[in-house]
N, C-alpha and C. Protein backbone atom coordinates (compact mmCIF):
# COMPACT_ATOMS: atom_id res chain seq x y z
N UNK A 1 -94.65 -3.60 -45.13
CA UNK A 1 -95.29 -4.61 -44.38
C UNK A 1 -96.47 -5.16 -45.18
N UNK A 2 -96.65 -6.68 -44.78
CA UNK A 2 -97.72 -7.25 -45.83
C UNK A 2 -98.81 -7.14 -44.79
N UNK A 3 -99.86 -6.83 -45.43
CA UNK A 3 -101.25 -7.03 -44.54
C UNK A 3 -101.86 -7.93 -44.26
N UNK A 4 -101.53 -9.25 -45.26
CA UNK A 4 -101.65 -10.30 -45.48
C UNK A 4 -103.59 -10.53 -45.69
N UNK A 5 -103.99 -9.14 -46.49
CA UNK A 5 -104.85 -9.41 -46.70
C UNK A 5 -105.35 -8.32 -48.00
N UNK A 6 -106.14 -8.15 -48.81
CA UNK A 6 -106.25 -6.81 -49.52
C UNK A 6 -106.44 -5.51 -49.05
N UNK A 7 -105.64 -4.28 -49.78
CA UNK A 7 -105.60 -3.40 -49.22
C UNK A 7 -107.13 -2.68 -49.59
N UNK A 8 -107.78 -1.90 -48.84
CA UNK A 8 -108.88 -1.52 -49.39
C UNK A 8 -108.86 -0.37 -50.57
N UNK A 9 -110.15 0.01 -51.52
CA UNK A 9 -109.44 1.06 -51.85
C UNK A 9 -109.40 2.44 -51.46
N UNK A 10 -110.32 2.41 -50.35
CA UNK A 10 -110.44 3.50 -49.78
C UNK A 10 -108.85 3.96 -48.98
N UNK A 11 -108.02 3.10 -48.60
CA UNK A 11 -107.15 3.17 -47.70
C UNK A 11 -105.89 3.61 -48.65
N UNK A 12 -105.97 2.92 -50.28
CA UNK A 12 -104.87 3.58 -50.90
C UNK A 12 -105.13 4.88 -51.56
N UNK A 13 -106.43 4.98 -51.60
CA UNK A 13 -106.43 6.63 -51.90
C UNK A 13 -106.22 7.78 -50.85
N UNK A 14 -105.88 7.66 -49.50
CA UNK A 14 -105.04 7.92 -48.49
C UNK A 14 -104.18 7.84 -48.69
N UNK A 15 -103.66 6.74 -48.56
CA UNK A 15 -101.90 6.44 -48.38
C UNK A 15 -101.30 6.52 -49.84
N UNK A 16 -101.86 5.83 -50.47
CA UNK A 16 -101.42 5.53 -51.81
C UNK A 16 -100.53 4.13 -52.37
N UNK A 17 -101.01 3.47 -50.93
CA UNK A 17 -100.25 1.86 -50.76
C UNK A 17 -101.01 1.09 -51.92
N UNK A 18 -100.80 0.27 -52.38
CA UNK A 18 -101.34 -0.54 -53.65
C UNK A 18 -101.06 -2.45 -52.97
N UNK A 19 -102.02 -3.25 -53.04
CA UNK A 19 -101.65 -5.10 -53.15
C UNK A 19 -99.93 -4.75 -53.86
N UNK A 20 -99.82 -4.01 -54.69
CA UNK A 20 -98.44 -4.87 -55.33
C UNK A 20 -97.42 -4.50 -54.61
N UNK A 21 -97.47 -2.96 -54.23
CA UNK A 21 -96.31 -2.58 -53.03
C UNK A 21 -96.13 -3.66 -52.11
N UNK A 22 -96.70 -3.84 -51.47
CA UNK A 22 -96.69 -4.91 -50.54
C UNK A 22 -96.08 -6.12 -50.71
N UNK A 23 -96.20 -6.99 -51.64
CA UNK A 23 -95.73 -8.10 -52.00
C UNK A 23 -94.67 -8.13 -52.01
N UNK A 24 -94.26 -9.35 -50.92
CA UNK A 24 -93.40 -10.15 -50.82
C UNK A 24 -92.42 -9.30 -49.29
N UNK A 25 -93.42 -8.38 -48.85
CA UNK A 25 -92.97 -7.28 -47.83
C UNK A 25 -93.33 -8.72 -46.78
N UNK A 26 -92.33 -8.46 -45.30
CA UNK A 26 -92.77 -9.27 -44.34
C UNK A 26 -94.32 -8.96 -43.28
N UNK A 27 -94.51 -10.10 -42.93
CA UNK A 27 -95.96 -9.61 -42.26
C UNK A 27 -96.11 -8.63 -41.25
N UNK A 28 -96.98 -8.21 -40.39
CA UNK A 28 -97.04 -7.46 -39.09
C UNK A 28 -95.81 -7.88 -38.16
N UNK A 29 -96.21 -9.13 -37.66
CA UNK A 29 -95.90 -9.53 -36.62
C UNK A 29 -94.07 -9.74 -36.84
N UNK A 30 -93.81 -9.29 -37.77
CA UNK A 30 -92.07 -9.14 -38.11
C UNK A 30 -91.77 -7.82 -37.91
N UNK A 31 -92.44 -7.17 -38.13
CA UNK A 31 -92.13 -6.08 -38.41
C UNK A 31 -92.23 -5.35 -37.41
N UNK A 32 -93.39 -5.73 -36.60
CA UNK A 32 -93.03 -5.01 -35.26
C UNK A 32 -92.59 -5.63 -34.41
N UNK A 33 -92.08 -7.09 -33.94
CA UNK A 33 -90.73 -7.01 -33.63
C UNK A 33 -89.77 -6.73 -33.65
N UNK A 34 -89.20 -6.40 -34.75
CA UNK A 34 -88.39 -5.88 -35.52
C UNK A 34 -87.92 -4.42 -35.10
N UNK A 35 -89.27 -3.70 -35.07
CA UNK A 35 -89.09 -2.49 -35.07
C UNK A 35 -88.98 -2.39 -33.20
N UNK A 36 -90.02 -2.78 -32.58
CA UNK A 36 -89.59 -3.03 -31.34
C UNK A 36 -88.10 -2.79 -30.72
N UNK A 37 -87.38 -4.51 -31.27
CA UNK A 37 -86.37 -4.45 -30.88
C UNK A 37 -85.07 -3.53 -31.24
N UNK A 38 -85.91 -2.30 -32.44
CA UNK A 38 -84.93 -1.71 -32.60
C UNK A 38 -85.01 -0.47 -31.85
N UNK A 39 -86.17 0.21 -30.69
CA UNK A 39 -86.04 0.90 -30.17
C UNK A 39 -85.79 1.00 -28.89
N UNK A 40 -85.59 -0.20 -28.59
CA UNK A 40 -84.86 -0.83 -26.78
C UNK A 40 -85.87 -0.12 -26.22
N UNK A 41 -85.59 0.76 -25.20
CA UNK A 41 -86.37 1.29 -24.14
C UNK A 41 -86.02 2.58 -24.46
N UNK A 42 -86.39 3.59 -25.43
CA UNK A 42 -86.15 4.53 -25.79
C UNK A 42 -87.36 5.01 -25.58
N UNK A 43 -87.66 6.47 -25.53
CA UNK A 43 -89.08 6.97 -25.36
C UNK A 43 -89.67 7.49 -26.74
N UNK A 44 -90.56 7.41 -27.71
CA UNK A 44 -91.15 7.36 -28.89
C UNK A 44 -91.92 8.81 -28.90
N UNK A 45 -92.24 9.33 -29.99
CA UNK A 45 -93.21 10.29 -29.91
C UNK A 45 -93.83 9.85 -31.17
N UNK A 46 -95.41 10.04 -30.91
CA UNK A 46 -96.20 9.85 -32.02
C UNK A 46 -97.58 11.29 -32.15
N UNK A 47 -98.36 10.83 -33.01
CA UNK A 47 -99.55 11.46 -32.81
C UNK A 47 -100.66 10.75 -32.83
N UNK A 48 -101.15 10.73 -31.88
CA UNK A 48 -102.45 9.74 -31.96
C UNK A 48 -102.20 8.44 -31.35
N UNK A 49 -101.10 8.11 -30.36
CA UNK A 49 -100.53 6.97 -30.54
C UNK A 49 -101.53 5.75 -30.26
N UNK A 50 -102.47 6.03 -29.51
CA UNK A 50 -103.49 4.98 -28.84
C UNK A 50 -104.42 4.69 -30.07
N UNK A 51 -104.60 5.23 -31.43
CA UNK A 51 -104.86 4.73 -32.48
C UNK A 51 -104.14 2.88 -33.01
N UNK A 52 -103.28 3.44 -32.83
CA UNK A 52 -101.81 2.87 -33.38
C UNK A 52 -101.55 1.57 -32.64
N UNK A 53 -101.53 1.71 -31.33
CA UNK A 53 -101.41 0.86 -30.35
C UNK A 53 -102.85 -0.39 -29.89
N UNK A 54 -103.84 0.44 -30.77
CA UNK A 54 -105.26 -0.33 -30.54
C UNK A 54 -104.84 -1.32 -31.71
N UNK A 55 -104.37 -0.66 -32.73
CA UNK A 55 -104.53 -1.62 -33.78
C UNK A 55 -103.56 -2.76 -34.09
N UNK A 56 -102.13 -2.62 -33.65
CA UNK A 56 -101.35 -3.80 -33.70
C UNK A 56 -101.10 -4.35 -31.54
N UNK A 57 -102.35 -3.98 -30.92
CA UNK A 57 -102.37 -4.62 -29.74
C UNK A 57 -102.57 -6.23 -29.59
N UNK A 58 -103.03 -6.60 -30.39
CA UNK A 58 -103.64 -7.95 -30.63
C UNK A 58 -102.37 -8.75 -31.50
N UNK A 59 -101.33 -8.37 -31.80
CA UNK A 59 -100.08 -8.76 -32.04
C UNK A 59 -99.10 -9.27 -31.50
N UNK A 60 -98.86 -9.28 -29.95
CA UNK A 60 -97.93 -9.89 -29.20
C UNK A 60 -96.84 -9.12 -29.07
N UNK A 61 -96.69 -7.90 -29.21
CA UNK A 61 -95.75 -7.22 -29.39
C UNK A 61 -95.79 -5.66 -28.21
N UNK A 62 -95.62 -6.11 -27.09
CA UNK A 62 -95.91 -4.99 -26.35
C UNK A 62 -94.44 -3.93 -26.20
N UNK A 63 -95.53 -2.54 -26.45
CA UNK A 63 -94.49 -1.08 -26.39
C UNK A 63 -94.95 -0.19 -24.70
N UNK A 64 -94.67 -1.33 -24.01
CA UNK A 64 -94.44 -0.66 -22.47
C UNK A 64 -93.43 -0.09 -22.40
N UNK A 65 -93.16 1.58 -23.12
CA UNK A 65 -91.95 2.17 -22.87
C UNK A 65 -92.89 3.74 -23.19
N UNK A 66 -92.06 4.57 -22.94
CA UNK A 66 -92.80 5.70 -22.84
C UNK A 66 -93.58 6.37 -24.10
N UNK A 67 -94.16 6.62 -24.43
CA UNK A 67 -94.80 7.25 -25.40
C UNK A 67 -95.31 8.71 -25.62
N UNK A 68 -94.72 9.67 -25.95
CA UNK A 68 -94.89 10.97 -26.10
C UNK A 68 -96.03 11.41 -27.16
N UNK A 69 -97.24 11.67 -26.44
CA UNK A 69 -98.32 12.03 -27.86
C UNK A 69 -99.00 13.01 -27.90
N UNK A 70 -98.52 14.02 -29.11
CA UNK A 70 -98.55 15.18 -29.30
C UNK A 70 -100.34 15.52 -29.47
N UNK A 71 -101.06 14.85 -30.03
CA UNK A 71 -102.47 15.12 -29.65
C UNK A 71 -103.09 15.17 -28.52
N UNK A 72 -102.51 14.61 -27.60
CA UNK A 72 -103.02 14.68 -25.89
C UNK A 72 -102.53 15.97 -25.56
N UNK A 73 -100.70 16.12 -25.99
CA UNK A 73 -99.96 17.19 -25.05
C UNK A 73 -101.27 18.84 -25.87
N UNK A 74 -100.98 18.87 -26.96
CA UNK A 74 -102.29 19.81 -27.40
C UNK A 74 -103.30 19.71 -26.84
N UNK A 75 -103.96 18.26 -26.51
CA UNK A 75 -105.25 18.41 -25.92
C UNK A 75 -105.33 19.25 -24.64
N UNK A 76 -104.17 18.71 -23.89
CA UNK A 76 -103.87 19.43 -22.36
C UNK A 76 -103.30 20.44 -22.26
N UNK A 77 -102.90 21.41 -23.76
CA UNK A 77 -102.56 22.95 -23.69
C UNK A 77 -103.76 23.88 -23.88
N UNK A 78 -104.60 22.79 -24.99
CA UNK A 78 -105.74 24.00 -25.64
C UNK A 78 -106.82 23.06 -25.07
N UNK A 79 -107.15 22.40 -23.77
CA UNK A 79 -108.39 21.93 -23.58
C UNK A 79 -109.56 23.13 -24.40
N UNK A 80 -109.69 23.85 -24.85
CA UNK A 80 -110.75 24.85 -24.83
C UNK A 80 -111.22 24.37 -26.60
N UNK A 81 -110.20 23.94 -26.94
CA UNK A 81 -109.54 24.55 -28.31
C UNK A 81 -110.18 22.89 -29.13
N UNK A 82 -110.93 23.28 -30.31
CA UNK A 82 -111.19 21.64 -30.97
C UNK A 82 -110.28 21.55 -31.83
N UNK A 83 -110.09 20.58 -32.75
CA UNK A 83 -109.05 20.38 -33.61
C UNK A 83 -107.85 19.50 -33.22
N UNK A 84 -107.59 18.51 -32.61
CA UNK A 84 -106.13 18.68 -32.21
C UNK A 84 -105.90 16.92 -33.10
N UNK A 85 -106.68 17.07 -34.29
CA UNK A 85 -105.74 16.24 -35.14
C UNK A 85 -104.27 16.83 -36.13
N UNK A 86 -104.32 15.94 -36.52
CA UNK A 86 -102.61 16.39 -37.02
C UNK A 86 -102.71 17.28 -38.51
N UNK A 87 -103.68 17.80 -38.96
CA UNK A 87 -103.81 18.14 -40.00
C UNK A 87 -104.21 19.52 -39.56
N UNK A 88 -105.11 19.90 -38.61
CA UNK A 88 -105.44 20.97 -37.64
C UNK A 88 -104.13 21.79 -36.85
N UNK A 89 -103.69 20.65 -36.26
CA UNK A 89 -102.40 21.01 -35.64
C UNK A 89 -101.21 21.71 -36.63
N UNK A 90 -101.22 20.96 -37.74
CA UNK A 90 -100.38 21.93 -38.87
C UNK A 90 -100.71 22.88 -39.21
N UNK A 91 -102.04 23.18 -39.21
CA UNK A 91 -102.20 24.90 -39.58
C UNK A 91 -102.29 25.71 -38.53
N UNK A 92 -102.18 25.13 -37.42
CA UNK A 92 -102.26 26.08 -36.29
C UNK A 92 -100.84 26.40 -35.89
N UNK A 93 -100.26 25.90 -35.85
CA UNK A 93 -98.67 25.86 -35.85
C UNK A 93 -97.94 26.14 -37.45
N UNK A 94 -98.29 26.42 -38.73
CA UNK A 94 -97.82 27.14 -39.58
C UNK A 94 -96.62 26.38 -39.98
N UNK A 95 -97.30 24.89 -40.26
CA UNK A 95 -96.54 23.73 -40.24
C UNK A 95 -97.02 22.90 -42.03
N UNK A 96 -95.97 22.54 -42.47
CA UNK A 96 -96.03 21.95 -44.04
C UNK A 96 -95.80 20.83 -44.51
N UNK A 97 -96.89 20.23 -44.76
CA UNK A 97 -96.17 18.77 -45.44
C UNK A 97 -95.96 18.93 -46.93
N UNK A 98 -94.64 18.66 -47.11
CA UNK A 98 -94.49 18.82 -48.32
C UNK A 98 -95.21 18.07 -49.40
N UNK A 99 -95.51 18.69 -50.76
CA UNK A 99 -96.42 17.75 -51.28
C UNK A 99 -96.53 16.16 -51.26
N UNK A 100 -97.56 15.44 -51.39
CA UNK A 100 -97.91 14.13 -51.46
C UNK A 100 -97.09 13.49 -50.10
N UNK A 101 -96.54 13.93 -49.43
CA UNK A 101 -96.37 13.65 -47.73
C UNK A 101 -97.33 13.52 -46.95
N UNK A 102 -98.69 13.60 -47.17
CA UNK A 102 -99.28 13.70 -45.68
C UNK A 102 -100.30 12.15 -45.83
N UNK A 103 -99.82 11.61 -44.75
CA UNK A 103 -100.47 9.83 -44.74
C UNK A 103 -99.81 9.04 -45.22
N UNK A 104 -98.11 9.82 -45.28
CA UNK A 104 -96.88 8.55 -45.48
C UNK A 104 -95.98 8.52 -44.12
N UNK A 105 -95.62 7.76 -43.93
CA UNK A 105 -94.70 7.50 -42.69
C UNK A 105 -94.37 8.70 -42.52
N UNK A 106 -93.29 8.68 -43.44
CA UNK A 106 -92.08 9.51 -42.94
C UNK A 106 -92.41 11.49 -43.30
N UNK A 107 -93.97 11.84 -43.80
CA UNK A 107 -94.40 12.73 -44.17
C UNK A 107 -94.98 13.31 -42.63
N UNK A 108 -96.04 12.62 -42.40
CA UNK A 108 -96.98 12.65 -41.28
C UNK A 108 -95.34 12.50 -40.00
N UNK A 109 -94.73 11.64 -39.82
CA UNK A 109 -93.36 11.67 -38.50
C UNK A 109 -92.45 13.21 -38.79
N UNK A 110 -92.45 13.67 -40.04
CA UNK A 110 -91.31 15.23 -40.01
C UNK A 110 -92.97 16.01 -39.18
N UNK A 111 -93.82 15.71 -39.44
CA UNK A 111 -94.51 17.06 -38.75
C UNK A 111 -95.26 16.54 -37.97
N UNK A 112 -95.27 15.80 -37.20
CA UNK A 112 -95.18 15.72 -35.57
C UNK A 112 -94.20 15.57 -35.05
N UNK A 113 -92.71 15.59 -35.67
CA UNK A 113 -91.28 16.31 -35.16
C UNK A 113 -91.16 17.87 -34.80
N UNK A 114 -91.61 18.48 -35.87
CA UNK A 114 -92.04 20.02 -36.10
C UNK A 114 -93.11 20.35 -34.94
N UNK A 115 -94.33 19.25 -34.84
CA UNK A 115 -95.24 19.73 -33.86
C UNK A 115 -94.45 19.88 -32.53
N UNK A 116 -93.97 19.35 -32.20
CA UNK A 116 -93.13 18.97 -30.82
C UNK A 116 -92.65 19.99 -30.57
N UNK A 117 -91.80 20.05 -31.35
CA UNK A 117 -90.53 21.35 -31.21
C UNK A 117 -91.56 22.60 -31.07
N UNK A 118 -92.90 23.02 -31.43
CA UNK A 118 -93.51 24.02 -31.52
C UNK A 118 -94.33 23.85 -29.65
N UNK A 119 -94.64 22.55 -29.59
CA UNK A 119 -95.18 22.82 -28.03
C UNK A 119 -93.99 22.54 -27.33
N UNK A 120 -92.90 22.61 -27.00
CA UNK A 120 -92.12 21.98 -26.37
C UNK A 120 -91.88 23.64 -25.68
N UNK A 121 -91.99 24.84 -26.04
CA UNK A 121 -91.86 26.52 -25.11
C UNK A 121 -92.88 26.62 -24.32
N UNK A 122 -94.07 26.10 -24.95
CA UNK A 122 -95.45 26.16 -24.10
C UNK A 122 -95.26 24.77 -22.94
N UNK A 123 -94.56 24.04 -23.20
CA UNK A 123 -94.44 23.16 -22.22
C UNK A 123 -93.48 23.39 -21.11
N UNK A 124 -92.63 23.98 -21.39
CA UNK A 124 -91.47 24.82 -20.50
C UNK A 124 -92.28 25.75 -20.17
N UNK A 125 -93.08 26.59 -20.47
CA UNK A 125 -93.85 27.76 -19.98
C UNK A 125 -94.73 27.33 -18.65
N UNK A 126 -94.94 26.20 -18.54
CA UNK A 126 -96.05 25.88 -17.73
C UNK A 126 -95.11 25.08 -17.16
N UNK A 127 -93.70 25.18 -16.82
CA UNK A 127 -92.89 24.44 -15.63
C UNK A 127 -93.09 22.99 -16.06
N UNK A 128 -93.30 22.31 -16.87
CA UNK A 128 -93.06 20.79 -17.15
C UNK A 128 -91.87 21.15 -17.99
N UNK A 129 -90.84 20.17 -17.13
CA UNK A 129 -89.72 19.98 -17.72
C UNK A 129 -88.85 18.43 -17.39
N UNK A 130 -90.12 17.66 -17.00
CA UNK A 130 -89.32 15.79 -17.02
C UNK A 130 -90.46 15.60 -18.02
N UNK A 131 -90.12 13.79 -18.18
CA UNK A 131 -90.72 13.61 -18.42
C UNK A 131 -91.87 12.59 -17.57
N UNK A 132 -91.66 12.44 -16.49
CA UNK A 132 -92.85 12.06 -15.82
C UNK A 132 -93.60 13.03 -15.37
N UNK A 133 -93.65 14.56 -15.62
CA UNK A 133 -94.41 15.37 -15.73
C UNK A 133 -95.17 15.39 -17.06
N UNK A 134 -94.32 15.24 -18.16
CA UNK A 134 -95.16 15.49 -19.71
C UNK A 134 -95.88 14.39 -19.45
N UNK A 135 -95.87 13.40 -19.25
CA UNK A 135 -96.92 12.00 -19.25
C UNK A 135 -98.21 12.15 -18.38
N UNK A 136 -97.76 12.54 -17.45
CA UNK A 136 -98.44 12.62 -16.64
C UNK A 136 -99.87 13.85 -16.86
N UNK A 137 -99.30 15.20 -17.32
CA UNK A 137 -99.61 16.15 -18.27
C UNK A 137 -100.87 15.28 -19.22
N UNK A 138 -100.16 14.26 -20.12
CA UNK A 138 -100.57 14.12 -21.49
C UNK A 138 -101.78 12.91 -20.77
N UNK A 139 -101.83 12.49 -19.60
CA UNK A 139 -102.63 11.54 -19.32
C UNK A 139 -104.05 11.72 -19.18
N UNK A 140 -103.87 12.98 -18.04
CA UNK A 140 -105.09 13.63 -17.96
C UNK A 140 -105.76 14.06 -19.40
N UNK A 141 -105.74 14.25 -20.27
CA UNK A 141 -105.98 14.40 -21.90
C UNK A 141 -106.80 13.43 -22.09
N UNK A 142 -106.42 11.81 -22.18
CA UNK A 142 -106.28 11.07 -22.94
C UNK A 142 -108.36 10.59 -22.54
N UNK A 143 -108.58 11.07 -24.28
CA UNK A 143 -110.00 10.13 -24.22
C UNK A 143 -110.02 8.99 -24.94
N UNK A 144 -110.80 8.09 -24.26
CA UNK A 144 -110.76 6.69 -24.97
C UNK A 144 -111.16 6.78 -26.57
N UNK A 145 -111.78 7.58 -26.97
CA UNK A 145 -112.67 7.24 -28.28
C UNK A 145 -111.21 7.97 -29.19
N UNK A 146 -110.29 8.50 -28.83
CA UNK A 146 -108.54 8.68 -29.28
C UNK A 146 -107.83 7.15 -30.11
N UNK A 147 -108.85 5.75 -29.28
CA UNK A 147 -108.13 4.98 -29.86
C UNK A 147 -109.10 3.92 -30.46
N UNK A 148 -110.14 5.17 -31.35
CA UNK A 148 -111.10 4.68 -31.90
C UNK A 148 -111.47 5.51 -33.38
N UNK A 149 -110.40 6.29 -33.31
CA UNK A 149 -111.08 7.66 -34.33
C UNK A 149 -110.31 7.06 -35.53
């Protein structure tokens, strides 16, 4: 996706995205249509999702479909417990991104796949087993400054 603006360099020494990757990539607003329409009304799992959702909200592209987010469902297992970013969450769960994976798509999505599957006994343990229980679960969690961090 093009940003259609420079990438910073703080942001590619994270990711490791570069201006030239980008070029000639389609803009936002394709892409998450795009991607949109490729998940119909399917239910999504992310981490952090209200990050995510703050930032391409102003896009025209609304994801009114369910959203499964593994930093809330942690928040609402280990209220006690700090940490429940995704880098925390991997060592607490004995979870690996394989090298130079972590802050790429598809690095950071295998291990909040892995996270899932690791709360998903503790979530059966505590009798949530729909999902308008897990939401509902993951709601009470949810702090605003989640889609500010």
């Amino acid at each position: 996706m093009d940003p259609q603006r420079p990438i910073p360099p703080a942001s590619t020494a994270i990711h490791g995205i570069t201006d030239a990757d980008v070029v000639g990539a389609p803009p936002l607003d394709i892409v998450l249509t795009r991607f949109r329409n490729y998940v119909g009304e399917a239910v999504l799992l992310a981490h952090n999702a209200a990050f995510d959702l703050l930032a391409i909200s102003h896009k025209g592209v609304a994801f009114d479909i369910p959203i499964i987010d593994t930093l809330l469902i942690s928040r609402a297992l280990d209220e006690a417990l700090d940490g429940h970013d995704l880098d925390s969450l991997a060592q607490r769960y004995d979870l690996a991104f394989p090298p130079g994976t972590r802050h790429t798509a598809l690095g950071d999505a295998r291990v909040t796949a892995e996270l899932w599957l690791a709360l998903l006994p503790r979530l059966e343990a505590r009798g949530v087993d729909t999902l308008e229980q897990l939401l509902a679960l993951q709601a009470n969690a949810f702090d605003r400054q989640d889609a500010s961090a």
